[in-house]
Protein backbone atom coordinates (compact mmCIF):
# COMPACT_ATOMS: atom_id res chain seq x y z
CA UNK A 1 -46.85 35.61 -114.27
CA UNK A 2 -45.48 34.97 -117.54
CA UNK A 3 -47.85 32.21 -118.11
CA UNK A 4 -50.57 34.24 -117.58
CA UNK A 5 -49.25 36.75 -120.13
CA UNK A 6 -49.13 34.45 -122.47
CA UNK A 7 -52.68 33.09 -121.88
CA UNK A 8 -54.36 36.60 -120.94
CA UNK A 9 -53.36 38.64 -123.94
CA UNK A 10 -53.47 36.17 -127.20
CA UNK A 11 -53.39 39.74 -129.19
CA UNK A 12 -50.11 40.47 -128.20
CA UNK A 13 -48.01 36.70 -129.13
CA UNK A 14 -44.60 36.86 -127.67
CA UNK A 15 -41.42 35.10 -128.69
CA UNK A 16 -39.93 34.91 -125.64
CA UNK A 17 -39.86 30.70 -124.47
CA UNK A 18 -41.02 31.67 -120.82
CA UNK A 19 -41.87 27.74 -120.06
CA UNK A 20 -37.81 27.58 -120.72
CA UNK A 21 -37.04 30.15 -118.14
CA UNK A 22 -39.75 29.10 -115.94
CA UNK A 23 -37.90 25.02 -116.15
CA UNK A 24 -36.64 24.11 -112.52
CA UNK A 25 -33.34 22.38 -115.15
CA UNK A 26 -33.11 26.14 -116.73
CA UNK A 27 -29.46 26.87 -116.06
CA UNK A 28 -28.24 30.81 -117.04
CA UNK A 29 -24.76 29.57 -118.19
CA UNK A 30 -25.80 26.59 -120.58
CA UNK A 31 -28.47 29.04 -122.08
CA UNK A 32 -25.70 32.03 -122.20
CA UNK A 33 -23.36 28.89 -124.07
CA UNK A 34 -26.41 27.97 -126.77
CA UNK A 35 -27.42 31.72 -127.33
CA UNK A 36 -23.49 32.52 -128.46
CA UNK A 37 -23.27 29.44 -130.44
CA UNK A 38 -26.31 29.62 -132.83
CA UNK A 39 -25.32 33.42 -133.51
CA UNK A 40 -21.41 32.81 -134.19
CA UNK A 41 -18.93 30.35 -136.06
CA UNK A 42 -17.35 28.48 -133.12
CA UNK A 43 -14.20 28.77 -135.58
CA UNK A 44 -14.28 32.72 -135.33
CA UNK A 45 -12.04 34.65 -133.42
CA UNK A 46 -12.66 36.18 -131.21
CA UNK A 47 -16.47 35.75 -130.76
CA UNK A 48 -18.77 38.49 -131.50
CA UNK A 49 -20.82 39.14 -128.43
CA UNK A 50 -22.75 42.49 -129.50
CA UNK A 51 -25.61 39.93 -130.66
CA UNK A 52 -26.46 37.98 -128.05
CA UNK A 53 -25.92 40.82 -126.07
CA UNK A 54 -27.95 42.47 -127.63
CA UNK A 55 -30.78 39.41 -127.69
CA UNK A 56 -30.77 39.03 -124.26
CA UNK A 57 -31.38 42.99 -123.39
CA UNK A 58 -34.38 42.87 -126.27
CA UNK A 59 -35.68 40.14 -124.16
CA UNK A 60 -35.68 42.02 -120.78
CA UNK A 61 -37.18 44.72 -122.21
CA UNK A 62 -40.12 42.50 -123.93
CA UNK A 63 -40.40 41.33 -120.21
CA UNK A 64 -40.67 44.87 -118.43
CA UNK A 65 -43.20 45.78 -121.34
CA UNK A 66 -45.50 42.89 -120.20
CA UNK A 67 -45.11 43.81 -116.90
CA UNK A 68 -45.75 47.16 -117.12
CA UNK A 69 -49.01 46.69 -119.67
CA UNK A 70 -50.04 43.94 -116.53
CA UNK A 71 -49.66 46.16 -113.75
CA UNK A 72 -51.51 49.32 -115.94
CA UNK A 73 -54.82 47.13 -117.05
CA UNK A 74 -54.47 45.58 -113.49
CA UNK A 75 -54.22 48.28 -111.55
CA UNK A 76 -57.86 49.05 -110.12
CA UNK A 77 -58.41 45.17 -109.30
CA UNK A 78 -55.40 45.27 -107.24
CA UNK A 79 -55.87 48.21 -105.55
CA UNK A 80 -58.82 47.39 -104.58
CA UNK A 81 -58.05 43.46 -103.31
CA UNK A 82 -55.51 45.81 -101.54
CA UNK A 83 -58.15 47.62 -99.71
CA UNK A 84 -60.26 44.64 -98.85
CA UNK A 85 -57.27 42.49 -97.36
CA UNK A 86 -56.42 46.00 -95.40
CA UNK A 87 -60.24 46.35 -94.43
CA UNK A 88 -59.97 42.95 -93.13
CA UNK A 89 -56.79 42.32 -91.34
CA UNK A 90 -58.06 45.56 -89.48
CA UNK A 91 -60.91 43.92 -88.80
CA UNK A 92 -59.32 40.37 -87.18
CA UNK A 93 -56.84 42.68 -84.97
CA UNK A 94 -59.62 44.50 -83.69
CA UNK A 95 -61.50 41.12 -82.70
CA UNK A 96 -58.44 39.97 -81.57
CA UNK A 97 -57.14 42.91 -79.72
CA UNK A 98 -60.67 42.76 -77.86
CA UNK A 99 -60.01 38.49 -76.92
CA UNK A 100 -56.49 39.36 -75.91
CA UNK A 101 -57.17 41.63 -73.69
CA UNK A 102 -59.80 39.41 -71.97
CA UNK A 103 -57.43 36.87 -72.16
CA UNK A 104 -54.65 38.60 -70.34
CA UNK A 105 -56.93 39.50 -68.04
CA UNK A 106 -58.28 36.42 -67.30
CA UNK A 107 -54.76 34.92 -66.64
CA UNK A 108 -54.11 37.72 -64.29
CA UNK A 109 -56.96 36.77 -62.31
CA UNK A 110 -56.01 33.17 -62.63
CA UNK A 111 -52.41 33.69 -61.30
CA UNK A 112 -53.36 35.90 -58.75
CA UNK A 113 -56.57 33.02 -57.36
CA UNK A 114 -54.47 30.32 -58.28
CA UNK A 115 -50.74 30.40 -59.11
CA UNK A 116 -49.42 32.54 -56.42
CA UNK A 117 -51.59 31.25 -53.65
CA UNK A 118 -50.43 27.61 -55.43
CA UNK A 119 -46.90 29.08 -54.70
CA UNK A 120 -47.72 29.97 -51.28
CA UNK A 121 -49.25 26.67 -50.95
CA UNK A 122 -46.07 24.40 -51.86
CA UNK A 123 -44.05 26.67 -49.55
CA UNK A 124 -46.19 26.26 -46.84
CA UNK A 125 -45.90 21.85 -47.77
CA UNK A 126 -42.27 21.92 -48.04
CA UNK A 127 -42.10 23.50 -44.61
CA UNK A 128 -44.13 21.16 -43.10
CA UNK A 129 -42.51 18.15 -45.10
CA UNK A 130 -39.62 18.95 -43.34
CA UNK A 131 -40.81 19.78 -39.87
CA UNK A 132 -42.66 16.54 -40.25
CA UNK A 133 -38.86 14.65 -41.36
CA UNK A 134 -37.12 16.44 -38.22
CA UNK A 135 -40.09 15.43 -36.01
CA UNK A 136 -39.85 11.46 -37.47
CA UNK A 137 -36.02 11.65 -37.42
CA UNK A 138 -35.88 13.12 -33.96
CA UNK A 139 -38.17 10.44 -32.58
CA UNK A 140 -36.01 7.66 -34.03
CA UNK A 141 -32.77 9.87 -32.28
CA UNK A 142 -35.01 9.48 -29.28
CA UNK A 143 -35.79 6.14 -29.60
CA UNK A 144 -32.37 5.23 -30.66
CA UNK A 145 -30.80 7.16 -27.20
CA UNK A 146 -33.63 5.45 -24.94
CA UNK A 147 -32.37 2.01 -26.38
CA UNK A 148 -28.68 3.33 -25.67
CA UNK A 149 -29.76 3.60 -22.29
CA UNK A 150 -31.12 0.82 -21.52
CA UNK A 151 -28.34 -1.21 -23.36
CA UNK A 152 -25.99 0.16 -20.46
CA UNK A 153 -27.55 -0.85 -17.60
CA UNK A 154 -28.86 -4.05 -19.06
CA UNK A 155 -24.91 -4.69 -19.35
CA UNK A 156 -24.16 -3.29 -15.56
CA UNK A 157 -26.87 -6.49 -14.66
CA UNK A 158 -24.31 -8.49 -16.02
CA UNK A 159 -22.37 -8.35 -12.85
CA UNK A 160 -18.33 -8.22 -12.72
CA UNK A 161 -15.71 -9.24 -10.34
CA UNK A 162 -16.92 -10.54 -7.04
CA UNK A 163 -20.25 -11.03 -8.31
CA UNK A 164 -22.22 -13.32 -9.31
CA UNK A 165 -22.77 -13.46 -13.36
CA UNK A 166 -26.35 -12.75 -14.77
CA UNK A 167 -26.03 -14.60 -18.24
CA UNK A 168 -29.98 -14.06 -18.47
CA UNK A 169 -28.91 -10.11 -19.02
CA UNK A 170 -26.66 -11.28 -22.33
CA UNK A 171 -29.96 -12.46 -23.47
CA UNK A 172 -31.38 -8.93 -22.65
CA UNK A 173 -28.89 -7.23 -24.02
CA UNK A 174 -29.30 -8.98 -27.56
CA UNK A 175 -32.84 -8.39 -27.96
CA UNK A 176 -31.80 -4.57 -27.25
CA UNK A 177 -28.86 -4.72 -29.95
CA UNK A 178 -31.41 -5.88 -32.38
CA UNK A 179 -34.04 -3.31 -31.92
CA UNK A 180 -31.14 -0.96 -32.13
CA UNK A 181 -30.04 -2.33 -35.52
CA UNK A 182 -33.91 -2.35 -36.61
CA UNK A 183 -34.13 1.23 -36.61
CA UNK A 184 -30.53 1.91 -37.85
CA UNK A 185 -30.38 -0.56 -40.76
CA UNK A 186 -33.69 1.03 -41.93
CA UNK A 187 -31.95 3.53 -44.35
CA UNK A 188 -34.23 3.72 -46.88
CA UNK A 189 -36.06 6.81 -47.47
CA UNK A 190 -39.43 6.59 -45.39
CA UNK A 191 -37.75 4.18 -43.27
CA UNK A 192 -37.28 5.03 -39.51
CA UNK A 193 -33.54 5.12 -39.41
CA UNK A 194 -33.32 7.16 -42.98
CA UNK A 195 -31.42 9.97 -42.32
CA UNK A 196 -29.63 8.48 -38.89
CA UNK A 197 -26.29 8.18 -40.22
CA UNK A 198 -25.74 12.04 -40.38
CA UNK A 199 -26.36 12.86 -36.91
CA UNK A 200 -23.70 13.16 -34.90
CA UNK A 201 -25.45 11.53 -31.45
CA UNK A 202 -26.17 8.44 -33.11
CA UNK A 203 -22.54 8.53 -34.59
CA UNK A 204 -20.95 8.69 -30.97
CA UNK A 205 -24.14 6.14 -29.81
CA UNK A 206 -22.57 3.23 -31.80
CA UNK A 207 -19.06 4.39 -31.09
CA UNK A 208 -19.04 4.49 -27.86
CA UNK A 209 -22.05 2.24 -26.53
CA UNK A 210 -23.82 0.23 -29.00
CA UNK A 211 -20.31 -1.05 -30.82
CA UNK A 212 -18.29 -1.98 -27.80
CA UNK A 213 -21.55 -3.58 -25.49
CA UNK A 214 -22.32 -5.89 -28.83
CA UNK A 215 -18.33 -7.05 -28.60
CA UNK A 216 -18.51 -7.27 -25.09
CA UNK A 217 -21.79 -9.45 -25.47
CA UNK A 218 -20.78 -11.37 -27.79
CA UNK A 219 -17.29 -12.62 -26.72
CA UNK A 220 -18.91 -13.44 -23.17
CA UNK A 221 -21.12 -15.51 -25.04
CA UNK A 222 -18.42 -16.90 -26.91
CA UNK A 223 -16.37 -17.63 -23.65
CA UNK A 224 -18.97 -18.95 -22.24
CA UNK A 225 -19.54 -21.96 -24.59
CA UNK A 226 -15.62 -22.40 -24.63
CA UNK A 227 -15.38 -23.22 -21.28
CA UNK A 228 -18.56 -24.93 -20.88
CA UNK A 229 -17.46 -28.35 -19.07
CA UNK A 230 -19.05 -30.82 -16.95
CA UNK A 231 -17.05 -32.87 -14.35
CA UNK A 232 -17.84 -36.01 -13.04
CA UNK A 233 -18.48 -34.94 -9.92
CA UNK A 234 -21.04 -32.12 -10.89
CA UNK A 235 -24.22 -32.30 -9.37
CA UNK A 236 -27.74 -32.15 -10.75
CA UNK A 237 -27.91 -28.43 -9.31
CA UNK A 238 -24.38 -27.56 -11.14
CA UNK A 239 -25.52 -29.00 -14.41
CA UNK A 240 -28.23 -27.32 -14.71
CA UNK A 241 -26.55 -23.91 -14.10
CA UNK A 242 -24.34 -25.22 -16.64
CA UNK A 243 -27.09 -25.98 -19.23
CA UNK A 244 -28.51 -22.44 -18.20
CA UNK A 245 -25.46 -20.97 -18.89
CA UNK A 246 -24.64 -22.14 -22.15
CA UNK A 247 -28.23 -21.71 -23.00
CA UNK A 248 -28.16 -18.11 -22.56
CA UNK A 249 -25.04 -18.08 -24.46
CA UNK A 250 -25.98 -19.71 -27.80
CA UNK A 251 -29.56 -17.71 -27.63
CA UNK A 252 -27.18 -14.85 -27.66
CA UNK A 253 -24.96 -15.57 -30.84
CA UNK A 254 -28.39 -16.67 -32.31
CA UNK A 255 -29.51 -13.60 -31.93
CA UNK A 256 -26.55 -11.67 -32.80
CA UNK A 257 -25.50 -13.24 -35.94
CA UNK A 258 -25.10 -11.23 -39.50
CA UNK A 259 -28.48 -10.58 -40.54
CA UNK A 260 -27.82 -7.75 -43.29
CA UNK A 261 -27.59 -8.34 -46.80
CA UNK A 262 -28.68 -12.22 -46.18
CA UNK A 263 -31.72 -13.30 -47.61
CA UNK A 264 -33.84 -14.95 -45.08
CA UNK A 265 -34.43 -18.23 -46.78
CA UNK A 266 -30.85 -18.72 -46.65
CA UNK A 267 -29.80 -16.86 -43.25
CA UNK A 268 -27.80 -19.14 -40.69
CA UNK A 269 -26.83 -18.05 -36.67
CA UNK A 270 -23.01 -18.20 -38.67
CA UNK A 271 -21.92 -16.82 -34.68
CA UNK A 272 -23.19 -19.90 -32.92
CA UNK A 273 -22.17 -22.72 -35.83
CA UNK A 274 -18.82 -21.04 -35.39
CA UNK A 275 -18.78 -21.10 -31.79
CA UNK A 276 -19.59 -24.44 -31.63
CA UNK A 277 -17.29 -25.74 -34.23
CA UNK A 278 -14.34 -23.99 -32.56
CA UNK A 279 -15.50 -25.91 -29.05
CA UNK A 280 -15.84 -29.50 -30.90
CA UNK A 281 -12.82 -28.86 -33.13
CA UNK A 282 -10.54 -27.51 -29.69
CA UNK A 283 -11.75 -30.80 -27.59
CA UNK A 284 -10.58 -32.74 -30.71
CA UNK A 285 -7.44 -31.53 -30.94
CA UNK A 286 -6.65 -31.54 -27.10
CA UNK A 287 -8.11 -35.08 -26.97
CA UNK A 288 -5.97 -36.02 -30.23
CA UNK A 289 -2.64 -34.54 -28.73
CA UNK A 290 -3.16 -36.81 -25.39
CA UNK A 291 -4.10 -39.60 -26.82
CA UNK A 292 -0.99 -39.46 -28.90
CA UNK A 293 1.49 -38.62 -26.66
CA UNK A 294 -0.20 -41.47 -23.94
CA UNK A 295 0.63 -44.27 -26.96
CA UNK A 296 4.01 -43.40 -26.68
CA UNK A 297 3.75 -43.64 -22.86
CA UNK A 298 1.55 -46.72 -22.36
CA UNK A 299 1.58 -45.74 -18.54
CA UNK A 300 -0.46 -42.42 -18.99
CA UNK A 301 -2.64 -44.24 -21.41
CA UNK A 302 -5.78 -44.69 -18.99
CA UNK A 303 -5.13 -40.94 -17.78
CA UNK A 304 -5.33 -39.61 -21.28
CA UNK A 305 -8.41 -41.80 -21.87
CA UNK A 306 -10.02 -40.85 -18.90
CA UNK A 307 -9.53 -36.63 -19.98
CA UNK A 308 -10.72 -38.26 -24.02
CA UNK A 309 -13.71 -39.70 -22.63
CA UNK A 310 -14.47 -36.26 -20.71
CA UNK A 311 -14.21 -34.32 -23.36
CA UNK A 312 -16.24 -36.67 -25.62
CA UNK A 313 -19.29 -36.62 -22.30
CA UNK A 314 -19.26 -32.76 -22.75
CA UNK A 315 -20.02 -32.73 -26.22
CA UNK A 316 -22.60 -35.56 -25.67
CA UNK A 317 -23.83 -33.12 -23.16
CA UNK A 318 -24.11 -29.88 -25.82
CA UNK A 319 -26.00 -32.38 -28.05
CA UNK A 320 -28.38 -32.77 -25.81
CA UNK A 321 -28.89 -29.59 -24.70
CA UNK A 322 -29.12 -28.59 -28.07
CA UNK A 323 -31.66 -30.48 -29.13
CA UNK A 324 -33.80 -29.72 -25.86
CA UNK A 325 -33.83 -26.21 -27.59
CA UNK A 326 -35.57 -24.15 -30.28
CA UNK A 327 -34.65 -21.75 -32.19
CA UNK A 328 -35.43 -18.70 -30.22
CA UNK A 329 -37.88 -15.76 -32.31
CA UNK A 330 -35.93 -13.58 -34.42
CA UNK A 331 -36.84 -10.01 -34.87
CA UNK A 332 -34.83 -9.49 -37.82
CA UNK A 333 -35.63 -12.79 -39.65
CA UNK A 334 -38.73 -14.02 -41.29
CA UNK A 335 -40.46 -16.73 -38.44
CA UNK A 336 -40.08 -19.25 -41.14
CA UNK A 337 -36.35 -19.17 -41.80
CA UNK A 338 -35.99 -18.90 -37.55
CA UNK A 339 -38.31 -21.91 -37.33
CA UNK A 340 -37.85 -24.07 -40.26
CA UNK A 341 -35.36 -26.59 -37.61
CA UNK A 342 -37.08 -27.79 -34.29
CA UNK A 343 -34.22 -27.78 -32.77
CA UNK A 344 -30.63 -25.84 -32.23
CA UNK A 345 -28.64 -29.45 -33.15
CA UNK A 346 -30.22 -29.41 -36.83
CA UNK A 347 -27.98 -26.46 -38.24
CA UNK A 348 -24.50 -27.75 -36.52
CA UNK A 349 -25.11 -30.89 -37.77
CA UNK A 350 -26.11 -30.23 -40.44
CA UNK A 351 -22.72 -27.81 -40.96
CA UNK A 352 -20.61 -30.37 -39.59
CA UNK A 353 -22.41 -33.10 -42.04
CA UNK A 354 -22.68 -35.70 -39.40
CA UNK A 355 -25.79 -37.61 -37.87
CA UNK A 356 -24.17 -37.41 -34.14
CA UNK A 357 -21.79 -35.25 -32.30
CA UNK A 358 -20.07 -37.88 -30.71
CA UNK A 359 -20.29 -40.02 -33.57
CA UNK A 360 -18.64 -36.71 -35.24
CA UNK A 361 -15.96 -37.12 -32.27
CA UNK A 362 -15.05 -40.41 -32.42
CA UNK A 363 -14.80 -40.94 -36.29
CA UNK A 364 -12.41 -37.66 -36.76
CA UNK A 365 -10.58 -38.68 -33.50
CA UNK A 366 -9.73 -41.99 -35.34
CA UNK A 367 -8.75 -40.30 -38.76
CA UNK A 368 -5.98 -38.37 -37.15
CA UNK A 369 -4.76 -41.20 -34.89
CA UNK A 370 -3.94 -43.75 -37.67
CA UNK A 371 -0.88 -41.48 -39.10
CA UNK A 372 0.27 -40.90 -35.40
CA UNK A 373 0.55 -43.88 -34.44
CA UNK A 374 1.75 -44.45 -37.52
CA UNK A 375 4.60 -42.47 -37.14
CA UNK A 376 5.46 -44.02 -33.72
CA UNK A 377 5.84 -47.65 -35.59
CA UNK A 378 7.76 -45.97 -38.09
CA UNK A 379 10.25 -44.79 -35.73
CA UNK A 380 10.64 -48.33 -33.81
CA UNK A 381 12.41 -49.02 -30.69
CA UNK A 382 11.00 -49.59 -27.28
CA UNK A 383 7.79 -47.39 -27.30
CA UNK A 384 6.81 -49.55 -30.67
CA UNK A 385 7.48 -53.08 -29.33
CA UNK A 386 5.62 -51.78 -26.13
CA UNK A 387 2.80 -50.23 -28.32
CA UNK A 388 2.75 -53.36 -30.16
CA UNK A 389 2.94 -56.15 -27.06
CA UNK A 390 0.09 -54.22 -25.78
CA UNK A 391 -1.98 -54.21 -28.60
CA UNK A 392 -4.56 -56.15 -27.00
CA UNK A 393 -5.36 -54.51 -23.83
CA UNK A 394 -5.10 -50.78 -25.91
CA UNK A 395 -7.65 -51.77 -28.50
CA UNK A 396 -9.60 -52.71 -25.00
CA UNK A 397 -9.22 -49.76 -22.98
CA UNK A 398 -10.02 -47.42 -26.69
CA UNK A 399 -13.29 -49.40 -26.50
CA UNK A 400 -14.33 -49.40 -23.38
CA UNK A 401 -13.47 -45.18 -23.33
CA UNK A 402 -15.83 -44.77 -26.66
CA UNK A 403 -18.57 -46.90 -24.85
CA UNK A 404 -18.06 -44.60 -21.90
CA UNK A 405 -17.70 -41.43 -23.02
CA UNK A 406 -20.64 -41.67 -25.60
CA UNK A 407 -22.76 -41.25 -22.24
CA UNK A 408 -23.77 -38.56 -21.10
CA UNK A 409 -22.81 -36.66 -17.81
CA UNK A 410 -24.06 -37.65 -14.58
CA UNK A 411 -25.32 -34.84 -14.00
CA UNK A 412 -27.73 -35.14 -17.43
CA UNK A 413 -28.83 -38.79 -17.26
CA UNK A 414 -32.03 -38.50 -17.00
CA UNK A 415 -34.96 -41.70 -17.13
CA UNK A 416 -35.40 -40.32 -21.14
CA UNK A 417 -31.70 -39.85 -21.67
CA UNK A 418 -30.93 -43.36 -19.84
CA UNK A 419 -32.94 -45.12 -21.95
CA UNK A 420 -31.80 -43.51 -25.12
CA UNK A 421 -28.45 -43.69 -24.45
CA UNK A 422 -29.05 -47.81 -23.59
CA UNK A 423 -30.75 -47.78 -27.67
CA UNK A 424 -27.59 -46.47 -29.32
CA UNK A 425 -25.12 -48.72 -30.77
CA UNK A 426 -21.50 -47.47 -31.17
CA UNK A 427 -20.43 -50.45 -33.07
CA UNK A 428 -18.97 -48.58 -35.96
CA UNK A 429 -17.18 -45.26 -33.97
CA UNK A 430 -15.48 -48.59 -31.34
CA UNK A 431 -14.81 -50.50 -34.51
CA UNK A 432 -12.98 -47.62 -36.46
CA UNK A 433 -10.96 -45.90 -33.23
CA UNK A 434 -9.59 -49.50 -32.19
CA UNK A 435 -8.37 -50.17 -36.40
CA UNK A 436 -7.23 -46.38 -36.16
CA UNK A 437 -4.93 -48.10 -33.62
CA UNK A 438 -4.23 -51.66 -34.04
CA UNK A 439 -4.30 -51.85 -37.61
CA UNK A 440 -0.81 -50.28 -38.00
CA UNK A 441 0.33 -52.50 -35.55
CA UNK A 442 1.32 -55.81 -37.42
């Protein structure tokens, strides 16, 4: 304002430095400090104030004069710029007033067609989200109950004391377990078994049924390959019960092996490979502790050779059974992770790292022999010089019990297995169980 002064009325000069005042640097205190000093001695004392005092109420009053001259030539204009901006914001709330108004009552109409019935409308969804949940959860309680069922008499098939064992059912039973786990496992939300865990029927359903038929299952199965055995004198009928047997079993702890949390290009029946191993490894160890206690007692030698050679036949006899058989179809694993073996042998030996069972047999047989007999040289006397007189006819009798019991059973020659069996050389298993023996015999 106080430029235009100074540029509207050139009649009227003014002393007053308003560009100073006007300065965004102006500062009262430095201007209060320059005004004392030009109009006193800094060596007086005290100061005399009265003047700039004085100077700085002039200057006010210069100011309200300008104002007041401003506002009194200026006075119409303003007024009536007053008016107009009056006229006009009357004007713009009247228009506005009007479109307001429609406004509102447009969005009344609009939340009464559209928000409230929009309201209604996600009521009415939610209500039938959830019927539709209890209606999908309550057929996979259903589903889950039906299988519960039919787990329990699948196991009554079974057959108990005084009856005659249906292994076949084991198989039954499996493929019942797994659809069970199918729906449970499937937590996931949209999945059938989402929700499953939090009702209480399903929670007493794998208490009380599922949990304890799946143990029961499985350690049949289990027993079943640990006693698996076939005699000399079993017959062609009795073997293949046998086979059946321990065919049903291993299809079992195929089946029933940890599937969850194991991705299928790298999922193994862990339950069979370990039921297997535990057979091989407990004939080792049985055949091991005879043969070692016979060296020290030449007289039971042939005895102990004759239960060695046995045991050896009955794992020549899982060999072949297990390569007769496939895989069998996994529901819970991809088909080509089930398939990618043609056979059940592939994955034990492949666990075991051998090329042949017996092979397998014979080789570990003879690595735990040599410090045995071993320690029966070491301790001398009459079993040693007997051990070692007889060296000869030992190292025969070890041979001739690897030739024999790398044949399979009676009961599973067969025309095929005949001539296979007549094709394999045991050269090296003969070679390293008679060193096992004789070689610490010198």
């Amino acid at each position: 304002m106080a430029a235009d002064l100074s540029t509207t009325q050139p009649d009227e000069p003014s002393y007053i430095d308003y560009e100073a005042f006007l300065s965004p640097d102006f500062s009262p205190s430095q201007f209060a400090n320059t005004l004392i000093v030009s109009t006193n001695n800094p060596n007086d004392t005290p100061l005399d104030l009265s003047t700039p005092l004085s100077r700085v109420l002039f200057d006010a009053q210069e100011v309200d004069s300008h104002i007041d001259l401003l506002t009194t030539r200026s006075a119409v204009p303003l007024l009536e710029y007053t008016r107009i901006q009056n006229e006009a914001s009357k004007r713009i709330v009247s228009t506005l007033d009007t479109q307001i108004k429609s406004l509102d009552d447009s969005y009344k109409q609009l939340e009464k067609q559209v928000i409230v019935k929009h309201a209604e409308a996600d009521e009415v969804r939610q209500v039938a989200l959830r019927l539709w949940e209890t209606l999908r959860l309550g057929r996979s309680v259903g589903r889950c109950l039906q299988l519960g069922r039919q787990l329990e008499v699948q196991q009554s098939e079974q057959g108990g004391l005084g009856t005659k064992e249906d292994h076949a059912a084991l198989v039954r039973c499996s493929y019942t377990i797994l659809s069970l786990r199918e729906v449970i496992d499937a937590k996931d939300p949209g999945e059938e078994g989402h929700g499953l865990s939090k009702v209480d029927a399903i929670r007493a359903l794998q208490d009380t049924v599922i949990s304890p038929i799946e143990r029961s299952v499985r350690e049949t199965a289990e027993r079943l390959i640990r006693d698996f055995s076939i005699p000399s004198t079993t017959t062609f009928a009795q073997g293949e019960e046998a086979r059946a047997r321990l065919e049903s079993a291993m299809v079992v702890l195929y089946l029933l092996s940890p599937t969850c949390g194991v991705k299928p290009d790298r999922w193994s029946p862990r339950l069979l490979l370990t039921a297997l191993d535990t057979y091989i490894r407990s004939s080792l160890q049985t055949s091991i502790t005879l043969l070692s206690r016979s060296l020290g007692q030449l007289p039971s030698l042939d005895r102990a050779l004759s239960e060695v050679t046995s045991k050896c036949q009955n794992i020549v006899a899982l060999e072949i059974i297990l390569h007769a058989n496939k895989p069998p179809a996994h529901p819970l694993v991809a088909v080509s992770s089930t398939h990618k073996q043609p056979s059940l042998i592939q994955p034990l030996l492949a666990h075991l790292e051998t090329g042949s069972l017996a092979s397998y047999f014979w080789r570990t047989m003879a690595g735990s022999l040599a410090s045995r007999v071993q320690d029966i040289v070491n301790r001398g006397g009459v079993v040693a010089r007997s051990l070692k007189s007889n060296k000869t006819n030992v190292a025969d009798a070890i041979r001739q019990a690897v030739i024999k019991g790398s044949q399979p059973p009676g009961a599973f020659v067969t025309g095929r297995n005949k001539e296979k069996a007549a094709e394999v050389r045991w050269d090296r298993e003969i070679a390293v169980m008679v060193a096992s023996v004789t070689n610490n015999l010198r």
